[in-house]
Protein backbone atom coordinates (compact mmCIF):
# COMPACT_ATOMS: atom_id res chain seq x y z
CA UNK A 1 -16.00 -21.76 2.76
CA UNK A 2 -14.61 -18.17 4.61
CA UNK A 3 -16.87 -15.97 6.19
CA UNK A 4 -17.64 -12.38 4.29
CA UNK A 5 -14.99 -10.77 4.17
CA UNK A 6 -14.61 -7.40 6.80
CA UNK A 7 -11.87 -5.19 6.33
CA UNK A 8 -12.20 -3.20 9.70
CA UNK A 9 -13.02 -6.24 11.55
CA UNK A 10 -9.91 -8.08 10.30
CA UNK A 11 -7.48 -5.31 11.25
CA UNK A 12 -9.34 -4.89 14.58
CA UNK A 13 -9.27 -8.92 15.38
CA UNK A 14 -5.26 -8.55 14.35
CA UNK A 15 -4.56 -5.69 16.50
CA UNK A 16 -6.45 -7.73 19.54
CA UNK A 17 -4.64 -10.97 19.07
CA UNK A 18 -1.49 -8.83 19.05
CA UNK A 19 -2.33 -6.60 22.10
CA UNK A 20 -3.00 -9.20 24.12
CA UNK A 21 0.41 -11.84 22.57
CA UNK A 22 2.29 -8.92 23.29
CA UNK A 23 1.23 -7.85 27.10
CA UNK A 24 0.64 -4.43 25.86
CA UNK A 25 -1.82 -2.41 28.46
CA UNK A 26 -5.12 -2.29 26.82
CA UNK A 27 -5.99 1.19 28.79
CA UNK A 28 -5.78 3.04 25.61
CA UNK A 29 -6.66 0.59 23.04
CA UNK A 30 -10.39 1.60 22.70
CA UNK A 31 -8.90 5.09 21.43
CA UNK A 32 -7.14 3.16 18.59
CA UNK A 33 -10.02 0.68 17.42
CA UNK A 34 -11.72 3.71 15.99
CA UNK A 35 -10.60 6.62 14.04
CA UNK A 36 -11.07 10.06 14.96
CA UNK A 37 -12.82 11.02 11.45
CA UNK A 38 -15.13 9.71 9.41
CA UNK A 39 -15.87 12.17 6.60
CA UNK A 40 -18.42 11.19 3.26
CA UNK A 41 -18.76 13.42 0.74
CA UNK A 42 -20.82 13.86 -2.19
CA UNK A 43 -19.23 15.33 -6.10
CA UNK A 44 -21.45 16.31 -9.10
CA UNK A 45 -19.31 16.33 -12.20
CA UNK A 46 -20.55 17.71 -15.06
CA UNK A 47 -19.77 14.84 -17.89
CA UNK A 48 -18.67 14.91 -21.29
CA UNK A 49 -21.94 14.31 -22.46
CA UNK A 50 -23.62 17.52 -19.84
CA UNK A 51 -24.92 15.00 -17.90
CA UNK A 52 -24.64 15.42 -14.46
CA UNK A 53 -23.36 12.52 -11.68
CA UNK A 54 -22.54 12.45 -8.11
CA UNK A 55 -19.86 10.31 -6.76
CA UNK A 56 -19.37 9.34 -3.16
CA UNK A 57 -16.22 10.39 -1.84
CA UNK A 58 -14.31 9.46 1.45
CA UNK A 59 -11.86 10.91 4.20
CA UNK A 60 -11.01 8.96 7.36
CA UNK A 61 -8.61 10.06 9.74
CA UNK A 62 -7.71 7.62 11.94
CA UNK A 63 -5.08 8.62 14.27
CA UNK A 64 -2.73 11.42 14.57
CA UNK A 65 -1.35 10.88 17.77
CA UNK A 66 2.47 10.26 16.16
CA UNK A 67 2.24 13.15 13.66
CA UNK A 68 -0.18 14.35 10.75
CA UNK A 69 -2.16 12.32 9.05
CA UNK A 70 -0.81 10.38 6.38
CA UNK A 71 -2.51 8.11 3.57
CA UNK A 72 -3.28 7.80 0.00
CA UNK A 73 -6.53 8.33 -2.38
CA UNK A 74 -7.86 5.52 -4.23
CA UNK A 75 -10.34 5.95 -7.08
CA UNK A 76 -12.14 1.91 -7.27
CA UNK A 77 -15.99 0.98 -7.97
CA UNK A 78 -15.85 -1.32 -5.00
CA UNK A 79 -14.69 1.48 -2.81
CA UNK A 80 -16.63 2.25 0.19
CA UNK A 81 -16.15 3.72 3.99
CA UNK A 82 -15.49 0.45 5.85
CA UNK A 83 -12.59 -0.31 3.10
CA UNK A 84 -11.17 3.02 3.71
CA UNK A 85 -11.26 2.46 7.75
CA UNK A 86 -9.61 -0.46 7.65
CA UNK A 87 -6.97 1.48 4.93
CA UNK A 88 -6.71 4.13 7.46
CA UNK A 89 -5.73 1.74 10.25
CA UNK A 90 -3.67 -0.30 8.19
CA UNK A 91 -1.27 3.31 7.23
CA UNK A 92 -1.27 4.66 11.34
CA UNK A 93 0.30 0.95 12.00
CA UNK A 94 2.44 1.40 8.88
CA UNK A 95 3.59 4.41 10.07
CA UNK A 96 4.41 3.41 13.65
CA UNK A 97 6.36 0.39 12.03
CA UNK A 98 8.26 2.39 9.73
CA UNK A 99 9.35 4.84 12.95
CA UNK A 100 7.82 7.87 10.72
CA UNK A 101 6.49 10.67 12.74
CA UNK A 102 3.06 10.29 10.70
CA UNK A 103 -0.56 9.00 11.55
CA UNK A 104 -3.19 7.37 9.49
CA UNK A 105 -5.21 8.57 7.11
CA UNK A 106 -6.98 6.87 3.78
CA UNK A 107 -9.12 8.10 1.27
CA UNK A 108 -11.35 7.66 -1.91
CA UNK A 109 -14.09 7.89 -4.69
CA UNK A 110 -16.81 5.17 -5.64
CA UNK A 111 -16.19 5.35 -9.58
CA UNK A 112 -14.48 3.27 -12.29
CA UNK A 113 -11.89 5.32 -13.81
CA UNK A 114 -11.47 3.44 -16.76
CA UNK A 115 -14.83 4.92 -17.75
CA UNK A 116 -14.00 8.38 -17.34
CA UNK A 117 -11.93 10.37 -19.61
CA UNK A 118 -9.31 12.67 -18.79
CA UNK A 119 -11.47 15.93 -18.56
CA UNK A 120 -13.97 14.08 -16.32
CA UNK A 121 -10.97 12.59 -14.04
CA UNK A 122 -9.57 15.86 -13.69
CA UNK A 123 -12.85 17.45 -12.54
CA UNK A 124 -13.85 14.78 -10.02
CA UNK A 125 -10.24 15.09 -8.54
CA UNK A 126 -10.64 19.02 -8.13
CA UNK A 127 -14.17 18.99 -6.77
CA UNK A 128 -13.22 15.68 -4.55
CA UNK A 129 -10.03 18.21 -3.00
CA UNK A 130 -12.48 21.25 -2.84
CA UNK A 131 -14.42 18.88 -0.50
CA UNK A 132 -11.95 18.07 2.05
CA UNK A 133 -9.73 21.05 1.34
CA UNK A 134 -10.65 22.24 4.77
CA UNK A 135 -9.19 19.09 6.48
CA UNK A 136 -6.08 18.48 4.72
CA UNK A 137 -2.93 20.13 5.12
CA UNK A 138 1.17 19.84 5.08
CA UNK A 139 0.72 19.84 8.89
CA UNK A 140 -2.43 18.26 9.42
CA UNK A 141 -3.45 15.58 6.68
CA UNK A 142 -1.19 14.84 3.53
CA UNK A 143 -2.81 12.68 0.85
CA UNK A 144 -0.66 10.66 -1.66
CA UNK A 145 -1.59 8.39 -4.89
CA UNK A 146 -3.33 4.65 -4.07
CA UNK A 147 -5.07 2.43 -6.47
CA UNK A 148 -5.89 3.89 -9.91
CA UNK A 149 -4.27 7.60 -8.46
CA UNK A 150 -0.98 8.58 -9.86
CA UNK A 151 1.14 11.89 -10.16
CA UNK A 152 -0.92 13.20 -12.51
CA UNK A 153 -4.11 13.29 -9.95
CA UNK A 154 -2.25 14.47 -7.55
CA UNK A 155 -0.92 17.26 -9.18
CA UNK A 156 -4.37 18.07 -9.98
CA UNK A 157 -5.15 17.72 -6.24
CA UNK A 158 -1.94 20.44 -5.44
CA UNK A 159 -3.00 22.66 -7.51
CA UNK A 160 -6.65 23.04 -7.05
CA UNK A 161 -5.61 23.43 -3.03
CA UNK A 162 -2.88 25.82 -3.88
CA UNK A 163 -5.93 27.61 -5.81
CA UNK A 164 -8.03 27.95 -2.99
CA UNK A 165 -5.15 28.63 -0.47
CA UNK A 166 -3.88 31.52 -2.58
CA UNK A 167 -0.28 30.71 -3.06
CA UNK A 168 1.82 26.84 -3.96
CA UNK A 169 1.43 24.36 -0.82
CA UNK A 170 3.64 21.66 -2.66
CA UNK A 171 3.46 19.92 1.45
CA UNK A 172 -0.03 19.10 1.17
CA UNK A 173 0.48 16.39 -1.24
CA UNK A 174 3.21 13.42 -1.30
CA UNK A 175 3.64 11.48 -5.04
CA UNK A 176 3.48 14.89 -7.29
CA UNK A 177 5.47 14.93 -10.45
CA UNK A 178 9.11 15.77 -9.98
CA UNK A 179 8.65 18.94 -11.70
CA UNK A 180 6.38 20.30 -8.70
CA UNK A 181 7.84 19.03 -6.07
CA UNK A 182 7.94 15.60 -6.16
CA UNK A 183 10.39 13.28 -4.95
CA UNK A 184 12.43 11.50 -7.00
CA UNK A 185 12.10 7.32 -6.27
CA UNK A 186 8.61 7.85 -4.86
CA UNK A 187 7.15 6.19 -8.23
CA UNK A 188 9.07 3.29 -7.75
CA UNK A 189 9.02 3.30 -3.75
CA UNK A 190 6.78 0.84 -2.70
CA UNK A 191 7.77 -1.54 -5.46
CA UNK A 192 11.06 -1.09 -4.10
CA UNK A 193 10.19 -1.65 -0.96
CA UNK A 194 8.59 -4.73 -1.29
CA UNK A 195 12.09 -5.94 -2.63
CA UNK A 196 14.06 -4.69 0.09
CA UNK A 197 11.45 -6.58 2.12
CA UNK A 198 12.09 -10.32 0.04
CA UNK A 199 15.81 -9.68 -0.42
CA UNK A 200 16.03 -9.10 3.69
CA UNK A 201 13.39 -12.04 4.16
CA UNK A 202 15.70 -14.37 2.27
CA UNK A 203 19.12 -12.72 3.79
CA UNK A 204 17.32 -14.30 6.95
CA UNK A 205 16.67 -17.24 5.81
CA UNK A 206 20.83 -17.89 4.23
CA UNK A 207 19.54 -17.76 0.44
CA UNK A 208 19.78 -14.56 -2.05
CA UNK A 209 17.55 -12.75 -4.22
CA UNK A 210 19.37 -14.01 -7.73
CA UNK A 211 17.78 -16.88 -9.05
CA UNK A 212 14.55 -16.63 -6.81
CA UNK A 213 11.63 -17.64 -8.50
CA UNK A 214 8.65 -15.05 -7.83
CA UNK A 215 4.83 -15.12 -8.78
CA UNK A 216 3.24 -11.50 -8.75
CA UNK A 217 -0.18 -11.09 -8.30
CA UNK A 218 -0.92 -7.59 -9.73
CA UNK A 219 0.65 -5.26 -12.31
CA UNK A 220 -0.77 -1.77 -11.12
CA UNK A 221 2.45 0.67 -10.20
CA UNK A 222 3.42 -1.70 -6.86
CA UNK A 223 3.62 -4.94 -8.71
CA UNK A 224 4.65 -3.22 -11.85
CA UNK A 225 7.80 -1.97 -10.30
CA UNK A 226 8.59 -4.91 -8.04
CA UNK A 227 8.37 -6.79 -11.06
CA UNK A 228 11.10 -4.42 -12.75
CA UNK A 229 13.30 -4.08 -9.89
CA UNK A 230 13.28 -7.90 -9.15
CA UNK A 231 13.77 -8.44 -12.83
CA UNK A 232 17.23 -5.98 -12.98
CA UNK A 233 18.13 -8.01 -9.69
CA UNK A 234 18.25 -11.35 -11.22
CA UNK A 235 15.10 -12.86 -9.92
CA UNK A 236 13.03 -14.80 -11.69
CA UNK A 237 9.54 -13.54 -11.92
CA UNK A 238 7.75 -16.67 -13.41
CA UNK A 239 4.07 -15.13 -13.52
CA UNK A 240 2.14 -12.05 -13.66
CA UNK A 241 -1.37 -11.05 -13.62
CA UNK A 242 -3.71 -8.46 -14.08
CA UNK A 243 -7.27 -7.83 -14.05
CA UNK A 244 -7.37 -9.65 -17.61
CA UNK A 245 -5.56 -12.62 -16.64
CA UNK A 246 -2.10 -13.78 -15.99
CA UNK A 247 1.12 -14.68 -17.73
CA UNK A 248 3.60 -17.73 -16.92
CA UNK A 249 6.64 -18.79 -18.31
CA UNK A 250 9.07 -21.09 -15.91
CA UNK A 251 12.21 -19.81 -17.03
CA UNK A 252 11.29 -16.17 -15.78
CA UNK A 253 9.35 -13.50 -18.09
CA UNK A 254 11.00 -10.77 -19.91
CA UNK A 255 9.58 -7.87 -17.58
CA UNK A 256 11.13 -5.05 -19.42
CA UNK A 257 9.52 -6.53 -23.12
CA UNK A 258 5.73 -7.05 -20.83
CA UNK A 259 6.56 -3.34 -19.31
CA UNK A 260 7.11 -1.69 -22.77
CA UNK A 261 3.99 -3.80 -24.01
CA UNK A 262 1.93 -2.43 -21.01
CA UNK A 263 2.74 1.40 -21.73
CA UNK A 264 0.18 1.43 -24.54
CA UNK A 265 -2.97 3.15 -23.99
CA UNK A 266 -5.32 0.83 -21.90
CA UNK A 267 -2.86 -2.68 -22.94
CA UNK A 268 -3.56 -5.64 -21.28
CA UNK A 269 -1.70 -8.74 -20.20
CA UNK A 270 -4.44 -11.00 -22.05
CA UNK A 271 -3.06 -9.21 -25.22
CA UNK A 272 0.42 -10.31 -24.31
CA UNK A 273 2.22 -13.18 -26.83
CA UNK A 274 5.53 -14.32 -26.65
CA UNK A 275 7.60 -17.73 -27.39
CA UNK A 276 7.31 -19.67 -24.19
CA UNK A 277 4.51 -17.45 -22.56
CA UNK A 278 1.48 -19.43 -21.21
CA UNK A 279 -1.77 -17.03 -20.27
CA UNK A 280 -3.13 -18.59 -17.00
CA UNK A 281 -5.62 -17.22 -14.94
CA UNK A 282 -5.13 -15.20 -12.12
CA UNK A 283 -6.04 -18.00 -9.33
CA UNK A 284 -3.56 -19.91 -11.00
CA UNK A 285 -0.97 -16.83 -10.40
CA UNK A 286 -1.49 -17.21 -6.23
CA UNK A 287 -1.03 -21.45 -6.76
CA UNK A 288 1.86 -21.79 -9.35
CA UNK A 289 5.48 -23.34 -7.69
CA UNK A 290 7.52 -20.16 -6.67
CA UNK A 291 10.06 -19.39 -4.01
CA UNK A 292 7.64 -16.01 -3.25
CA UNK A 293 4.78 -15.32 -3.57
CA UNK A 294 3.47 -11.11 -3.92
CA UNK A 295 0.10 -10.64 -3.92
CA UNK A 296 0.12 -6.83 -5.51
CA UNK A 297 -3.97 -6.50 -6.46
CA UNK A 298 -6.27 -5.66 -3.41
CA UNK A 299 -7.37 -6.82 -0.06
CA UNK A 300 -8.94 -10.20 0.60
CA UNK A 301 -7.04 -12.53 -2.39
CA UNK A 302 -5.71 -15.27 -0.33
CA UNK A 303 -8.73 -17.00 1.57
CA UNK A 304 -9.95 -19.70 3.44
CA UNK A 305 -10.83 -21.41 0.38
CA UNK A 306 -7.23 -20.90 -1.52
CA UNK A 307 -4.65 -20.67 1.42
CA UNK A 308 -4.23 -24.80 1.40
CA UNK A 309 -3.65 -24.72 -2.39
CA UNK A 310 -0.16 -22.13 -2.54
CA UNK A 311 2.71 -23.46 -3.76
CA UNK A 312 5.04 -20.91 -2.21
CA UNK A 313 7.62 -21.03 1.14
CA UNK A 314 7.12 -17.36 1.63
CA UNK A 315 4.47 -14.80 0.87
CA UNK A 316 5.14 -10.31 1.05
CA UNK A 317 2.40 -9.02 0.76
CA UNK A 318 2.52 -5.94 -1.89
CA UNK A 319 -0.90 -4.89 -1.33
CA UNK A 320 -2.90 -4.13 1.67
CA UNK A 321 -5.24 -6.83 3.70
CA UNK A 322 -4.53 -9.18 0.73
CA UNK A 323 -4.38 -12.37 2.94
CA UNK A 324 -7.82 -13.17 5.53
CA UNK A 325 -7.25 -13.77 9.60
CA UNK A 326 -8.41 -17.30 8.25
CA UNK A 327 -5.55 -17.49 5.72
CA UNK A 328 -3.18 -16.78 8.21
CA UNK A 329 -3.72 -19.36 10.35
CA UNK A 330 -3.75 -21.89 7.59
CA UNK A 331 -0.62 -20.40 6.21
CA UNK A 332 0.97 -20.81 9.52
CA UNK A 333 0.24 -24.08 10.15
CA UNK A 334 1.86 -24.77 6.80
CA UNK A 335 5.07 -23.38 7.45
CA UNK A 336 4.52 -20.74 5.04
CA UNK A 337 6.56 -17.68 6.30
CA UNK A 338 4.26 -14.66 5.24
CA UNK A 339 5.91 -10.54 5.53
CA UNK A 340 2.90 -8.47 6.47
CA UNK A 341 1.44 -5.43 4.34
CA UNK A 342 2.29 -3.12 7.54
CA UNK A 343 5.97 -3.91 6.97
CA UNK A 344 6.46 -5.14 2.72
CA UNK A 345 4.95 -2.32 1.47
CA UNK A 346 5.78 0.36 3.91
CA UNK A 347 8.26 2.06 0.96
CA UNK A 348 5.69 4.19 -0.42
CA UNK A 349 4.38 5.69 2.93
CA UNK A 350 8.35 6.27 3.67
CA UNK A 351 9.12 7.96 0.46
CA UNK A 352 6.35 10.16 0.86
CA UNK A 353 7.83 11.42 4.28
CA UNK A 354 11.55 11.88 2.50
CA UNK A 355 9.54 14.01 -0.09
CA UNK A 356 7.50 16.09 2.40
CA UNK A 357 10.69 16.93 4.60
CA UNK A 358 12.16 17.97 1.42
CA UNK A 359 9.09 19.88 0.25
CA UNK A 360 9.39 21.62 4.04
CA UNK A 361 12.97 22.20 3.91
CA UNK A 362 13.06 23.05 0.37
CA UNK A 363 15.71 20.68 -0.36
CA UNK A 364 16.02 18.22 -3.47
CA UNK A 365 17.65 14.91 -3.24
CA UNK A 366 19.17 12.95 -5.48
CA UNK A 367 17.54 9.15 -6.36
CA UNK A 368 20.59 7.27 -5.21
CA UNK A 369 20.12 9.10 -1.39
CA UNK A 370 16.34 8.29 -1.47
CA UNK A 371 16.77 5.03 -2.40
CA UNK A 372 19.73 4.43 0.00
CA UNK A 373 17.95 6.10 2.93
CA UNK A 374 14.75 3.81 2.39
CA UNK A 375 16.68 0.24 2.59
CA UNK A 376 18.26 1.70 5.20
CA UNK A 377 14.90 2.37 7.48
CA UNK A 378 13.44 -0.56 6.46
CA UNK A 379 16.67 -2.91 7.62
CA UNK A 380 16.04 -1.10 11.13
CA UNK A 381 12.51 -1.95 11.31
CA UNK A 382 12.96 -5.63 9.69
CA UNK A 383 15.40 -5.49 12.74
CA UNK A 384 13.19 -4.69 15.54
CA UNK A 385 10.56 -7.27 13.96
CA UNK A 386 12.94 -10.11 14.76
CA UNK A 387 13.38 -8.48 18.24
CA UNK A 388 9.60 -9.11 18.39
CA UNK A 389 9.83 -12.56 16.63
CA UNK A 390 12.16 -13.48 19.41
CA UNK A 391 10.42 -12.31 22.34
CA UNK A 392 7.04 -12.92 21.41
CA UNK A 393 7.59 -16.42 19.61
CA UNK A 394 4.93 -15.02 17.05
CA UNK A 395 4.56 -14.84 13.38
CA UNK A 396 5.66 -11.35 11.21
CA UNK A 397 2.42 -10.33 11.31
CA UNK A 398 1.98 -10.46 14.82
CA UNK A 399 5.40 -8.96 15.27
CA UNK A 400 4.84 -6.49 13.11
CA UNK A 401 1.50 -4.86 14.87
CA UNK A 402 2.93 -5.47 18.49
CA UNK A 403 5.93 -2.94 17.35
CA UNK A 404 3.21 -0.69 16.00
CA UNK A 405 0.59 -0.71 18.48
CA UNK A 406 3.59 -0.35 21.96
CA UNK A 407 4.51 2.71 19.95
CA UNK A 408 1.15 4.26 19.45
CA UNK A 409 -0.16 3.04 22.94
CA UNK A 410 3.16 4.96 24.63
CA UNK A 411 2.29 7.87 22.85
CA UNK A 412 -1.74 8.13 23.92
CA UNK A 413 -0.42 7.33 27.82
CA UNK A 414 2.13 10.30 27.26
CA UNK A 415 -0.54 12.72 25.56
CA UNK A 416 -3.44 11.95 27.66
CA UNK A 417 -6.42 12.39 27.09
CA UNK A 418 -8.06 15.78 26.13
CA UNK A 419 -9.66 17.20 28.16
């Protein structure tokens, strides 16, 4: 069986192994095990019902040694400050990997969305920004959607801290609606990204993205639209899951029929029938025979106790921490090539940056440049992975934080330390 599962300790035992595989000077490394905020906070709502209830509420800053902070807000029952550490660790190497001249930041509430309504949502959002409004900040920390966020909460977020700031701050927040601000792509941007990520995996490896058979793990927005743009790329995406359950069907699933079905109020997959569909379970998502594997749902799905039973040759991980430091190991002893969170689904976190310069600069680009400019980043960082790969005779994952962490570590020895 696998140990509990740690967050924080697992992205603290990665960035060791890779600190010391990569002969990077450890001098500074104490400064980047722990963040450099910590921030709980405490939101009565007034409910539907005029009941009264207080959520917990999270900010940690981790770094911001390469630029303002920079992570999303996730709204999750299971949500809790030694998640959002490890979240906030996870974005600062992001960032570094990406090149983006951003640090790390994550946030969130403890609640179940699902049973709030829309009034209730809205007020938790505002009173949640009213809480940290005085550490946020287009220059200093710039929040952006996460699990069970969207556009919609952030453009309650904007405009509650354009309220209290006296004027519109469209910079403080990445993922708004078009129509205030908002980037066009940015939606879609991690999703995409996670397909740039297969399609250069595969370029790698001498095989193409047509005819690939993929398993997703997940249908929130990142596994929603990877599905799509995988879909309109001519890869087969063979199963699906959500929290209900999981769909199959080995000639490839119609993802534009399952997207239309899942744009009904509150629709699940388990309510999902078509000829040749099978409903499977969601285990049986991460084991059924696929070229790739995406696990898209939250941290800690691929285990100890499941690792051995993939039928994949290569995993990209959609979501963040999906896969334990057991996992890996297992997964490298079986040959199974796995692209790390840090890198696969770095689109979002890049996205957001090509919206805030714009929101800065007051500049609007069209989808076609956004989308272009994000492959483009991303081939330069796959790039200096395989640099890594080379050097280092180490897996992605390794590769991945040893590019991130000789970045940030360069940066603290040419800052200092303050005093």
């Amino acid at each position: 069986m696998s140990r509990t599962y740690d967050p924080y300790t697992n992205v603290i035992d990665t960035m060791t192994r890779a600190m010391e595989l990569g002969h990077i000077d450890q001098s500074m490394f104490e400064i980047l095990k722990n963040p450099q905020r910590e921030t709980k906070v405490y939101l009565p709502v007034e409910m539907d019902d005029g009941t009264i209830r207080v959520f917990e509420g999270y900010r940690v800053q981790h770094s911001n040694i390469r630029g303002p902070f920079k992570g999303g807000i996730r709204y999750h029952q299971d949500c809790d400050l030694n998640e959002v550490k490890a979240l906030a660790t996870w974005t600062t190497l992001k960032c570094a990997v990406a090149d983006i001249p951003y640090g790390g930041a994550k946030g969130g509430i403890q609640v179940d969305p699902r049973t709030l309504s829309t009034r209730e949502l809205r007020n938790l959002t505002r009173r949640y920004t009213f809480a940290i409004a005085p550490i946020i900040g287009a220059d200093t920390d710039i929040p952006a959607p996460d699990v069970n966020t969207n556009a919609q909460t952030m453009a309650w977020l904007l405009d509650t801290y354009s309220q209290l700031n006296g004027h519109p701050c469209p910079g403080v927040v990445t993922g708004k609606p078009i129509e205030l601000g908002g980037s066009r792509g940015r939606n879609s941007a991690t999703g995409r990204g996670v397909v740039i990520s297969t399609k250069l995996l595969l370029a790698m490896q001498g095989r193409e993205l047509a005819g690939t058979r993929v398993a997703i793990q997940g249908m929130g927005n990142v596994g929603a639209n990877a599905a799509r743009v995988f879909y309109h790329r001519g890869v087969k995406v063979i199963a699906i899951s959500d929290i209900s359950g999981g769909l199959y069907c080995e000639e490839g699933l119609d993802i534009d029929a399952i997207s239309r079905f899942l744009e009904k109020d509150r629709a699940l997959l388990k309510d999902y029938d078509a000829p040749g569909v099978a409903h499977i379970s969601n285990e049986e998502v991460l084991t059924c025979r696929c070229d790739v594997l995406v696990p898209a749902a939250m941290e800690n799905q691929i285990t100890a106790d499941n690792a051995g039973k993939l039928n994949c040759s290569c995993i990209v991980e959609a979501a963040n921490g999906p896969t334990t430091e057991e996992a890996d190991k297992i997964l490298e002893e079986r040959g199974i090539t796995l692209i790390p969170d840090i890198f696969a689904n770095s689109g979002g976190v890049i996205v957001s940056y090509f919206e805030w310069v714009q929101n800065i600069q007051e500049l609007t680009w069209d989808r076609e440049q956004v989308n272009a400019m994000l492959e483009k980043l991303m081939s330069k960082s796959f790039q200096s992975l395989l640099e890594v790969i080379q050097e280092c005779r180490c897996t992605f994952r390794m590769a991945a934080y040893i590019v991130a962490l000789r970045k940030l570590v360069t940066a603290e020895k040419m800052k200092g330390i303050f005093p």
